[in-house]
C-alpha atoms as a PDB file:
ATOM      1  CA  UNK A   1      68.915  77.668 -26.743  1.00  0.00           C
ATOM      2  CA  UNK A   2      71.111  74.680 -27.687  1.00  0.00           C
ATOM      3  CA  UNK A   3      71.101  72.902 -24.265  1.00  0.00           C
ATOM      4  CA  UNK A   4      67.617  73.897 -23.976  1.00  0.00           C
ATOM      5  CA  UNK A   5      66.933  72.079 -27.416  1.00  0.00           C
ATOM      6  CA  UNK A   6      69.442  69.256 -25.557  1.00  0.00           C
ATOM      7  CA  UNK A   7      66.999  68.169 -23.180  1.00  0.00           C
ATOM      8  CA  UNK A   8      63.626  68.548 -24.854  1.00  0.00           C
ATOM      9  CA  UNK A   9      65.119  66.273 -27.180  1.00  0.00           C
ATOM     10  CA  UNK A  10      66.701  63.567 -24.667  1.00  0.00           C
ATOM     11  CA  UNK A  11      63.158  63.849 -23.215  1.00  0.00           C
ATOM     12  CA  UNK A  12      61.348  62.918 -26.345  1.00  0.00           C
ATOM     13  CA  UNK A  13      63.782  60.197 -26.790  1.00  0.00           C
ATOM     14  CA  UNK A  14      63.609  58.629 -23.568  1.00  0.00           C
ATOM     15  CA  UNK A  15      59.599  58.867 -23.991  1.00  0.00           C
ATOM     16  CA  UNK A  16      59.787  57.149 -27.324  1.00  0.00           C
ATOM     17  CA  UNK A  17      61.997  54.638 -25.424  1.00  0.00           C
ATOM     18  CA  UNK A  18      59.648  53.989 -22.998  1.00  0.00           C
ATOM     19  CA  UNK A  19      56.544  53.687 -25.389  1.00  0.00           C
ATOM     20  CA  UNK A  20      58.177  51.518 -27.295  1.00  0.00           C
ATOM     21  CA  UNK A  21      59.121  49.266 -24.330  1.00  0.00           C
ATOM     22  CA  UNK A  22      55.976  49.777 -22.860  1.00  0.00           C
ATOM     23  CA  UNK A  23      54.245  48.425 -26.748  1.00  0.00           C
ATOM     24  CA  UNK A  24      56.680  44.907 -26.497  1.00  0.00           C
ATOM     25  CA  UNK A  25      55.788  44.257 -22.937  1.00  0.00           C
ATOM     26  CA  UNK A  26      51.612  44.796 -23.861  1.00  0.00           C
ATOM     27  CA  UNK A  27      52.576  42.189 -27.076  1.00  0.00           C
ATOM     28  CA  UNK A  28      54.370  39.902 -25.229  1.00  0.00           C
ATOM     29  CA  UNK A  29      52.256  39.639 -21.070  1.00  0.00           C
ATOM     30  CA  UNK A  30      48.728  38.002 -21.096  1.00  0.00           C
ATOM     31  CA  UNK A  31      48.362  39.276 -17.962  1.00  0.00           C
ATOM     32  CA  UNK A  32      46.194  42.613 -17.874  1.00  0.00           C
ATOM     33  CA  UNK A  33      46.742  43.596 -14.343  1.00  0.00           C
ATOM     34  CA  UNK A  34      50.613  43.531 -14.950  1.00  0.00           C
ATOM     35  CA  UNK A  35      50.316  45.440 -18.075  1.00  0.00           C
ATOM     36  CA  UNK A  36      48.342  48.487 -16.419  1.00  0.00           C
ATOM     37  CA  UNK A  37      50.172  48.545 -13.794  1.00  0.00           C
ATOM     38  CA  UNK A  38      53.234  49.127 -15.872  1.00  0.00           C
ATOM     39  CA  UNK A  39      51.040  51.741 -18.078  1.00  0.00           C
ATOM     40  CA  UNK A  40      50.544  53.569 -14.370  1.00  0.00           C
ATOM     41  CA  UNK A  41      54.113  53.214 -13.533  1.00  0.00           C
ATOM     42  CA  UNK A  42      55.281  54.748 -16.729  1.00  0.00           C
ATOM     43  CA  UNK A  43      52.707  57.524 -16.863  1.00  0.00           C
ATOM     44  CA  UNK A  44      54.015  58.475 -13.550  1.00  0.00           C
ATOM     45  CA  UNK A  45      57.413  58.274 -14.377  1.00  0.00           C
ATOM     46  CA  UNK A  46      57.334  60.194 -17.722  1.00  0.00           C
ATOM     47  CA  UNK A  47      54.930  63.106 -16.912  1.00  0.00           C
ATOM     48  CA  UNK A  48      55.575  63.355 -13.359  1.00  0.00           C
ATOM     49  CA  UNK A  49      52.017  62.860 -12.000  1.00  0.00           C
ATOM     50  CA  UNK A  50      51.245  62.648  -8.365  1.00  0.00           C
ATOM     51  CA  UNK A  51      48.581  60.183  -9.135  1.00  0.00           C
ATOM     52  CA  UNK A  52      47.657  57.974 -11.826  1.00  0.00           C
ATOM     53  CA  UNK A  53      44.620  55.582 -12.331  1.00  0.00           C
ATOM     54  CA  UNK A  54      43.202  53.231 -14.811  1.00  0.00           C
ATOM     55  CA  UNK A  55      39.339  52.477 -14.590  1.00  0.00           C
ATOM     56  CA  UNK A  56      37.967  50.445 -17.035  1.00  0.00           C
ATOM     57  CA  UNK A  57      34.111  50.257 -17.889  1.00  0.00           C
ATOM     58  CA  UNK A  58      32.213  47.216 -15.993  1.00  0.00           C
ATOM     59  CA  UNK A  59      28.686  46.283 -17.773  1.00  0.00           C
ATOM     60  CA  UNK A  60      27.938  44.752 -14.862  1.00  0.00           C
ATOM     61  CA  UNK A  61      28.356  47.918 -12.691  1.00  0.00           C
ATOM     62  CA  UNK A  62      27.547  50.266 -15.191  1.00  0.00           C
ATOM     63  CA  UNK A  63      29.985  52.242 -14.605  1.00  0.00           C
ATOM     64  CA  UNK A  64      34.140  53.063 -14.865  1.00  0.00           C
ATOM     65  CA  UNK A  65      35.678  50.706 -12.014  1.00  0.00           C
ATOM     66  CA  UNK A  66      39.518  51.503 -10.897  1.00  0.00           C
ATOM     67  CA  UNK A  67      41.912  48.727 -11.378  1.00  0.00           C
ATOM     68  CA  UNK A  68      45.218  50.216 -10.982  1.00  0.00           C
ATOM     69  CA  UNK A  69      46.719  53.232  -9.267  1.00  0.00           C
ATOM     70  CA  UNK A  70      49.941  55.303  -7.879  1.00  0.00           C
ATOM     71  CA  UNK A  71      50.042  57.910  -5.316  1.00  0.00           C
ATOM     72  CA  UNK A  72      47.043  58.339  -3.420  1.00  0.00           C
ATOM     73  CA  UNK A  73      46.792  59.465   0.042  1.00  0.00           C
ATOM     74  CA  UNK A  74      44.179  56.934   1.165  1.00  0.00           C
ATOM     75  CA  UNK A  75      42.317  54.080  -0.437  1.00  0.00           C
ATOM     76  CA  UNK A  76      42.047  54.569  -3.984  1.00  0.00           C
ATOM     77  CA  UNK A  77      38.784  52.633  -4.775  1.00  0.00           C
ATOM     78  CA  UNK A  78      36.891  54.538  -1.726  1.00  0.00           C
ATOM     79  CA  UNK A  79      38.669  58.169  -3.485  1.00  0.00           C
ATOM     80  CA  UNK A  80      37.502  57.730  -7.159  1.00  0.00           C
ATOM     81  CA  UNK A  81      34.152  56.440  -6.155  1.00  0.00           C
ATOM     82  CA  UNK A  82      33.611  60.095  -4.888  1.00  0.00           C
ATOM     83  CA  UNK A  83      31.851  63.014  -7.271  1.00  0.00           C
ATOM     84  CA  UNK A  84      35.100  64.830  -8.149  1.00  0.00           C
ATOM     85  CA  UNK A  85      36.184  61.609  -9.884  1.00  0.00           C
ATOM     86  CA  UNK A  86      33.383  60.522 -11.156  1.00  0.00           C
ATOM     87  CA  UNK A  87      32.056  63.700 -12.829  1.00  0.00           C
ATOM     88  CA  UNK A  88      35.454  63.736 -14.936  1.00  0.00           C
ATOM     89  CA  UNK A  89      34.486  59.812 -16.114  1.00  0.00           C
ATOM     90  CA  UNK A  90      31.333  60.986 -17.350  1.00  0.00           C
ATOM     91  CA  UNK A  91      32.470  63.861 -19.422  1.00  0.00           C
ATOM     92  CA  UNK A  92      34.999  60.848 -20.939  1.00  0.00           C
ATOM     93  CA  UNK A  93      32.631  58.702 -21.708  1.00  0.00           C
ATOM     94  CA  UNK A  94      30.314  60.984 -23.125  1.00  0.00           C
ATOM     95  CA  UNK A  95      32.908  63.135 -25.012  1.00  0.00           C
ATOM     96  CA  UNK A  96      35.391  60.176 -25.995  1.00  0.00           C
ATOM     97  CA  UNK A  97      37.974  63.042 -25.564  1.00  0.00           C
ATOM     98  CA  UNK A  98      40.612  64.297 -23.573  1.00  0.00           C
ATOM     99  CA  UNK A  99      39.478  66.436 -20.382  1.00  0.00           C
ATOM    100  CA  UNK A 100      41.895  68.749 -18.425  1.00  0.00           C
ATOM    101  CA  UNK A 101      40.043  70.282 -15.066  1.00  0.00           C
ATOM    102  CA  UNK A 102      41.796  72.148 -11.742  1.00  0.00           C
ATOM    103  CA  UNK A 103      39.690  71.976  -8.906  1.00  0.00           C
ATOM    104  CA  UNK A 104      40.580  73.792  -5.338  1.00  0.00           C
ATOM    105  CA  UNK A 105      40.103  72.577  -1.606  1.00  0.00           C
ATOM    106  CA  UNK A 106      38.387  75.830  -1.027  1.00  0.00           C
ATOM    107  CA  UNK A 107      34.344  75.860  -1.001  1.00  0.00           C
ATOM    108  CA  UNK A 108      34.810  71.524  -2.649  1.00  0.00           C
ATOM    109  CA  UNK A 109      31.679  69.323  -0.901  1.00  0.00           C
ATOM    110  CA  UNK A 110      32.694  67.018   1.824  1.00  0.00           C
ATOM    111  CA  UNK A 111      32.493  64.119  -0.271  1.00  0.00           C
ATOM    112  CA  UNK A 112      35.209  65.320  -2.513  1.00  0.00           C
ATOM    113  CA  UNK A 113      38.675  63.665  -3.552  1.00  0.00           C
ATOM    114  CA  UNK A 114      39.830  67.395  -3.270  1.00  0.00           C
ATOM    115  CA  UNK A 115      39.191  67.485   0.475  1.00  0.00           C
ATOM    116  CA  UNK A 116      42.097  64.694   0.637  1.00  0.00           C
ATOM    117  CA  UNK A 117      44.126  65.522  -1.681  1.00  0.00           C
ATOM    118  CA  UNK A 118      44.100  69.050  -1.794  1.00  0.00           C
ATOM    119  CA  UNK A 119      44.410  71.292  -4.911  1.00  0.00           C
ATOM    120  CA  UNK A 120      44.284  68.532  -8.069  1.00  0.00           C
ATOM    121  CA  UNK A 121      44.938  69.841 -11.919  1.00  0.00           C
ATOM    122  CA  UNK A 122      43.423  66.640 -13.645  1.00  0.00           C
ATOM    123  CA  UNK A 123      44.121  65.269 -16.880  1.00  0.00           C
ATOM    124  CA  UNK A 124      41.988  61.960 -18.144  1.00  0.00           C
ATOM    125  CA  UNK A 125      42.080  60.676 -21.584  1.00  0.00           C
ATOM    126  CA  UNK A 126      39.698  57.454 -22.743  1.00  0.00           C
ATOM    127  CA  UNK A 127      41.015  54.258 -23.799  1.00  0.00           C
ATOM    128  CA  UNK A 128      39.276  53.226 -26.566  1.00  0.00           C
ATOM    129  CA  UNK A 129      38.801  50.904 -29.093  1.00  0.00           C
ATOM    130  CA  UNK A 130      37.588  51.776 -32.547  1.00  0.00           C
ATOM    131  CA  UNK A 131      35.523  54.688 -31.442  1.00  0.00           C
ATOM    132  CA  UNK A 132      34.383  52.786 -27.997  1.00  0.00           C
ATOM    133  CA  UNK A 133      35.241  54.053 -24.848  1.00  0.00           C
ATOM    134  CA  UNK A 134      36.663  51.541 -22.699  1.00  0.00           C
ATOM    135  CA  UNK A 135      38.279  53.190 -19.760  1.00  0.00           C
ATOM    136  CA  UNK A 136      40.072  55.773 -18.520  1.00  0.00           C
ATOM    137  CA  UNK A 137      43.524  57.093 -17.978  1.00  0.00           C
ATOM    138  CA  UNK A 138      43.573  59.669 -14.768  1.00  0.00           C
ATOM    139  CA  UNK A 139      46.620  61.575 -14.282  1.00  0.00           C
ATOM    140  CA  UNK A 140      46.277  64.579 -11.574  1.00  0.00           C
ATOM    141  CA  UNK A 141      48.821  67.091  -9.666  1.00  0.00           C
ATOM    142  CA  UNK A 142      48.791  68.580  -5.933  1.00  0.00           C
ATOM    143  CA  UNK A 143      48.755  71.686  -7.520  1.00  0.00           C
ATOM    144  CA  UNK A 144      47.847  74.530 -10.832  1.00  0.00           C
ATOM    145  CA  UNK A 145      49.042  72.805 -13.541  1.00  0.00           C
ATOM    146  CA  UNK A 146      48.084  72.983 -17.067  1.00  0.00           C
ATOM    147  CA  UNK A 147      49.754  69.985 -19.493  1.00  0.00           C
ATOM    148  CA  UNK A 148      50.814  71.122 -22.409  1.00  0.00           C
ATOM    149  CA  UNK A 149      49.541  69.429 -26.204  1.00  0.00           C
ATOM    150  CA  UNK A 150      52.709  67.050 -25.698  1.00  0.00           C
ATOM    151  CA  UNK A 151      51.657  65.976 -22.694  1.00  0.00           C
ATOM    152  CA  UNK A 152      48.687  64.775 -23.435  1.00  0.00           C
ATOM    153  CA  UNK A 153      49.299  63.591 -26.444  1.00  0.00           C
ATOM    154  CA  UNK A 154      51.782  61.316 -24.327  1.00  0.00           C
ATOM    155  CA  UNK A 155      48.823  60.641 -22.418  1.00  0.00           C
ATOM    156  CA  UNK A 156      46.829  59.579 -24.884  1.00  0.00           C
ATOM    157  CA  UNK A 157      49.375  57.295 -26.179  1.00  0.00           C
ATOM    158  CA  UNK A 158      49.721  55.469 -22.740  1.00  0.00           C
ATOM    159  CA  UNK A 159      46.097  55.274 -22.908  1.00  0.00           C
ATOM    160  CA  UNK A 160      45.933  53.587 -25.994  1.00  0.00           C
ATOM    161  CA  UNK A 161      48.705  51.052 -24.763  1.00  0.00           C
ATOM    162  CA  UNK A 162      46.704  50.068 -22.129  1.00  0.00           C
ATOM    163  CA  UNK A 163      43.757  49.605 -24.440  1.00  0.00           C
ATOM    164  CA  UNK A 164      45.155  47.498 -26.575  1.00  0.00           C
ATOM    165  CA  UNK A 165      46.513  45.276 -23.410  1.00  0.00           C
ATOM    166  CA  UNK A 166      42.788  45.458 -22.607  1.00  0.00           C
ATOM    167  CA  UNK A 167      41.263  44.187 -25.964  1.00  0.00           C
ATOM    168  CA  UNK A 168      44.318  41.377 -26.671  1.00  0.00           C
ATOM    169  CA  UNK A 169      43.506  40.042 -23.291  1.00  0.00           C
ATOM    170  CA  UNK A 170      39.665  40.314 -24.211  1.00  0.00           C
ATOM    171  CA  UNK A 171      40.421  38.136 -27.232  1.00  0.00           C
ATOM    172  CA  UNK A 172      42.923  35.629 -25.679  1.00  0.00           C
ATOM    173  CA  UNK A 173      39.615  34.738 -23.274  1.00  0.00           C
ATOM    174  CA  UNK A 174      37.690  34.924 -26.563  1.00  0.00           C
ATOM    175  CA  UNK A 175      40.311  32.257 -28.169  1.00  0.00           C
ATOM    176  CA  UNK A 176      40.378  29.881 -24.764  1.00  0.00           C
ATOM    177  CA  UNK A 177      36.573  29.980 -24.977  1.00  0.00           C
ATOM    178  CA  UNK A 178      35.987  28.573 -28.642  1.00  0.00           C
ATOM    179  CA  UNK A 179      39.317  26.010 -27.700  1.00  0.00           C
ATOM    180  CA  UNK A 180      37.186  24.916 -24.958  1.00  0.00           C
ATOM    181  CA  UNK A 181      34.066  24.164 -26.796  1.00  0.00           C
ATOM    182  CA  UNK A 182      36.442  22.387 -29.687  1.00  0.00           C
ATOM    183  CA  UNK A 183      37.545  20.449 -26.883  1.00  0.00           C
ATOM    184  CA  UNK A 184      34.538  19.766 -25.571  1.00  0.00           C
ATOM    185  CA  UNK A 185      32.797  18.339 -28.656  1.00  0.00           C
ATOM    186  CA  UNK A 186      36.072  16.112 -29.838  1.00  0.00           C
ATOM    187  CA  UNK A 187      35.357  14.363 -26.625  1.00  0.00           C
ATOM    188  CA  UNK A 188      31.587  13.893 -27.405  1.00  0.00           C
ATOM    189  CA  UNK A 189      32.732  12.736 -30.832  1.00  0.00           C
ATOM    190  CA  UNK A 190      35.519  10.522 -29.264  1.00  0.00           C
ATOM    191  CA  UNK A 191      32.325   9.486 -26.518  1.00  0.00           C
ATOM    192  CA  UNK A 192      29.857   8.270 -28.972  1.00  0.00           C
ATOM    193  CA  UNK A 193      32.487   6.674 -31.691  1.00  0.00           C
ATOM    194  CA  UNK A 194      34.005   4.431 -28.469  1.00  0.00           C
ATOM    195  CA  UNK A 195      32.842   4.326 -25.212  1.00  0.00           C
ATOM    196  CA  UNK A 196      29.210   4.433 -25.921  1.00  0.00           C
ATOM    197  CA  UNK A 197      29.555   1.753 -28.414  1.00  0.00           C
ATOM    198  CA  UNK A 198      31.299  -0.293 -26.454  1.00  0.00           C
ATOM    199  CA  UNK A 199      28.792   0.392 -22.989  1.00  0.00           C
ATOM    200  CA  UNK A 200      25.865  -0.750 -25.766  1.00  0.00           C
ATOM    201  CA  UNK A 201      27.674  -3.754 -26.709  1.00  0.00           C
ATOM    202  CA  UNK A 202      28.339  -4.872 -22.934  1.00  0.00           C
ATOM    203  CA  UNK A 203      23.959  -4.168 -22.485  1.00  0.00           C
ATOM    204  CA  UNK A 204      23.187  -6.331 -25.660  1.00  0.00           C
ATOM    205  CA  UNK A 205      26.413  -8.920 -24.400  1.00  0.00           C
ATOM    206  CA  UNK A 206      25.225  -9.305 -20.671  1.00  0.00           C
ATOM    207  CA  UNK A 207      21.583  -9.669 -21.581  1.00  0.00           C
ATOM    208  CA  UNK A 208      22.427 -12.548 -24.204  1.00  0.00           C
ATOM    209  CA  UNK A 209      24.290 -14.089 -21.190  1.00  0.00           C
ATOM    210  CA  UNK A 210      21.124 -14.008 -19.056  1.00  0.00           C
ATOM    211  CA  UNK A 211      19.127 -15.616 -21.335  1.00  0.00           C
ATOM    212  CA  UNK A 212      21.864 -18.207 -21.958  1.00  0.00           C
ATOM    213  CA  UNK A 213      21.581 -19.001 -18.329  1.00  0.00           C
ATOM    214  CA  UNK A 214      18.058 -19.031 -17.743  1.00  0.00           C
ATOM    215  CA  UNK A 215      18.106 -21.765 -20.427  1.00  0.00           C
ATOM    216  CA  UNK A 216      20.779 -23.371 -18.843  1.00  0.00           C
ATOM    217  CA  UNK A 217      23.282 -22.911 -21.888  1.00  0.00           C
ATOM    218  CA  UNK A 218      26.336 -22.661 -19.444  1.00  0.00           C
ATOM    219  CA  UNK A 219      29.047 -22.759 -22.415  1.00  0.00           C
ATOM    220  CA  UNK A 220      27.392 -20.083 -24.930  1.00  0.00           C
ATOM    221  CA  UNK A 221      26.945 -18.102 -21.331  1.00  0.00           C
ATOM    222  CA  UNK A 222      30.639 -18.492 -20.605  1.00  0.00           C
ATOM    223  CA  UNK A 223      31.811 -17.199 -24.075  1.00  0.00           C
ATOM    224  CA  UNK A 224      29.387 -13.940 -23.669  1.00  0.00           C
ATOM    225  CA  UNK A 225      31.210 -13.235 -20.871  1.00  0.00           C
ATOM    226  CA  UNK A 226      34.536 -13.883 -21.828  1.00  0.00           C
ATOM    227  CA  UNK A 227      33.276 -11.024 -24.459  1.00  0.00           C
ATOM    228  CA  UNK A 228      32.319  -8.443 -22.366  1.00  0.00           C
ATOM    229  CA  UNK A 229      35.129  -9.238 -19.951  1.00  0.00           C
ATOM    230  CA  UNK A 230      37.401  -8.243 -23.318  1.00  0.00           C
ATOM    231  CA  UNK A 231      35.382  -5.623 -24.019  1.00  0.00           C
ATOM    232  CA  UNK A 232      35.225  -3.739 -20.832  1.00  0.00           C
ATOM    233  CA  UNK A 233      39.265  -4.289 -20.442  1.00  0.00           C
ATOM    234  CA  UNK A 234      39.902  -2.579 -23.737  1.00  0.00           C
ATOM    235  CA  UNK A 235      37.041   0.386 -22.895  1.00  0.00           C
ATOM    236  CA  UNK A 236      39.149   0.343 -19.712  1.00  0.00           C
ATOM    237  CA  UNK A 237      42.262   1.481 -21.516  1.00  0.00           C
ATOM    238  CA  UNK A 238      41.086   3.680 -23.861  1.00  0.00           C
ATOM    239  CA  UNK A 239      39.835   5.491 -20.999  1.00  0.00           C
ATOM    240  CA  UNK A 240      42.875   5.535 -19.302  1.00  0.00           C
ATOM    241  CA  UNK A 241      44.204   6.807 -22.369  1.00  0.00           C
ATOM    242  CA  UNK A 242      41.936   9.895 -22.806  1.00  0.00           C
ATOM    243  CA  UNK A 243      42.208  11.170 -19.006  1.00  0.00           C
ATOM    244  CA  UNK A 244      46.070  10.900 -19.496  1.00  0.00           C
ATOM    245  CA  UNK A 245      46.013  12.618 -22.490  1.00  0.00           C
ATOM    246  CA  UNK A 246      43.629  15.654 -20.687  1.00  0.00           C
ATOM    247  CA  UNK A 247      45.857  15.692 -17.924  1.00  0.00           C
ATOM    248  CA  UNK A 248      49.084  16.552 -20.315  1.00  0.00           C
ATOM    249  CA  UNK A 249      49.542  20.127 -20.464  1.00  0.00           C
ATOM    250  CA  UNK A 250      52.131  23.066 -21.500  1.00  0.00           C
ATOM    251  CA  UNK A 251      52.990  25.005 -18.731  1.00  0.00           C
ATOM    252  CA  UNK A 252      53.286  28.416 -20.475  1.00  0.00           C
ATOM    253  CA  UNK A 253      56.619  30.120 -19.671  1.00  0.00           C
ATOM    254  CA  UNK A 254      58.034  27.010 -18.463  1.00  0.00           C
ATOM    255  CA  UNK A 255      60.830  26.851 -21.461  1.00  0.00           C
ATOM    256  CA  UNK A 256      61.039  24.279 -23.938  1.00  0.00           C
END
């Protein structure tokens, strides 16, 4: 009893471990693909799952699209397209709860994952955010397996890593998008307060000088353009100035 006690808790501690390395690496990448591929990798690793898969949900498809996987036979994408896989997302969505399901080769359609695969015991949890159902986590065996409350409670947890790598990255994009439009109008401000004055100075400038010519006033025509030859050198610069000044940037990751 005391060994056995041993190891269940060495396993709990190397799953906290693993969650809690799992939970710096989701604060610390802004890369999503990394980050669920790591959730895959660990769910594999942990609960020892002969396939994993995250699908997140895709407005435009309207429906749970795969993103990352471990351990399938054949392509992925092509096997959780097919009604097996797809029937489980539904009850997901619909439920927002864990589903456990053991399907057998024996009497499955042709278009089944099962008819690859073989005998599956599946276990999906959502990811979700508030009560929204983002995505889910697939975990399945090559044989009769039924994962105990621990397990999927583990699960779940994984699952909600990965949903919180999905809705940081969600507002990163959300953050770049308003920093773009900031951007954006400080260089319409920066547009009208400079170059536009100065490009309706030069118009009122030039046109003085033709009239100055046309009444042969070669001296006052001479000093206009002396002024707009200043005047388009110094818009010349402060151009120069704002494209080098856009062209500066911060390589993230690139150290100090």
């Amino acid at each position: 009893d005391n060994a056995k006690l041993f190891q269940e808790t060495l396993k709990r501690q190397n799953q906290a471990q693993a969650l809690h390395a799992l939970g710096m690496e989701v604060s610390m990448l802004l890369d999503l693909d990394r980050v669920l591929a790591s959730v895959v990798e660990k769910a594999q690793e942990l609960l020892s799952l002969d396939m994993v898969a995250i699908g997140l949900w895709e407005d435009q498809a309207q429906e749970i699209v795969t993103r990352t996987s471990l351990g399938f036979r054949t392509d992925p994408v092509r096997q959780t397209r097919l009604a097996r896989w797809q029937d489980l997302n539904r009850r997901v969505l619909s439920t927002g709860h864990p589903v456990q399901e053991v399907y057998h080769e024996e009497g499955e359609e042709s278009d089944s994952i099962v008819r690859v695969e073989g005998d599956i015991s599946h276990l999906v949890v959502p990811l979700k955010v508030g009560k929204k159902v983002i995505g889910v986590l697939h975990g399945a065996y090559r044989r009769h397996h039924t994962s105990p409350q621990d397990d999927i409670e583990l699960f779940a947890s994984l699952a909600n890593q990965a949903a919180i790598a999905v809705e940081s990255t969600s507002l990163y994009a959300q953050v770049q998008n308003v920093a773009v439009l900031e951007e954006r109008d400080r260089l319409a401000r920066e547009m009208h307060d400079s170059l536009a004055q100065v490009l309706g100075f030069l118009s009122l400038k030039a046109a003085a000088a033709q009239d100055l010519l046309a009444s042969k006033h070669l001296t006052l025509a001479r000093l206009e353009l002396r002024q707009i030859e200043k005047a388009a050198e110094e818009a010349y610069v402060d151009v120069r100035e704002a494209i080098l000044g856009l062209r500066t940037s911060i390589v993230l990751g690139g150290g100090l």
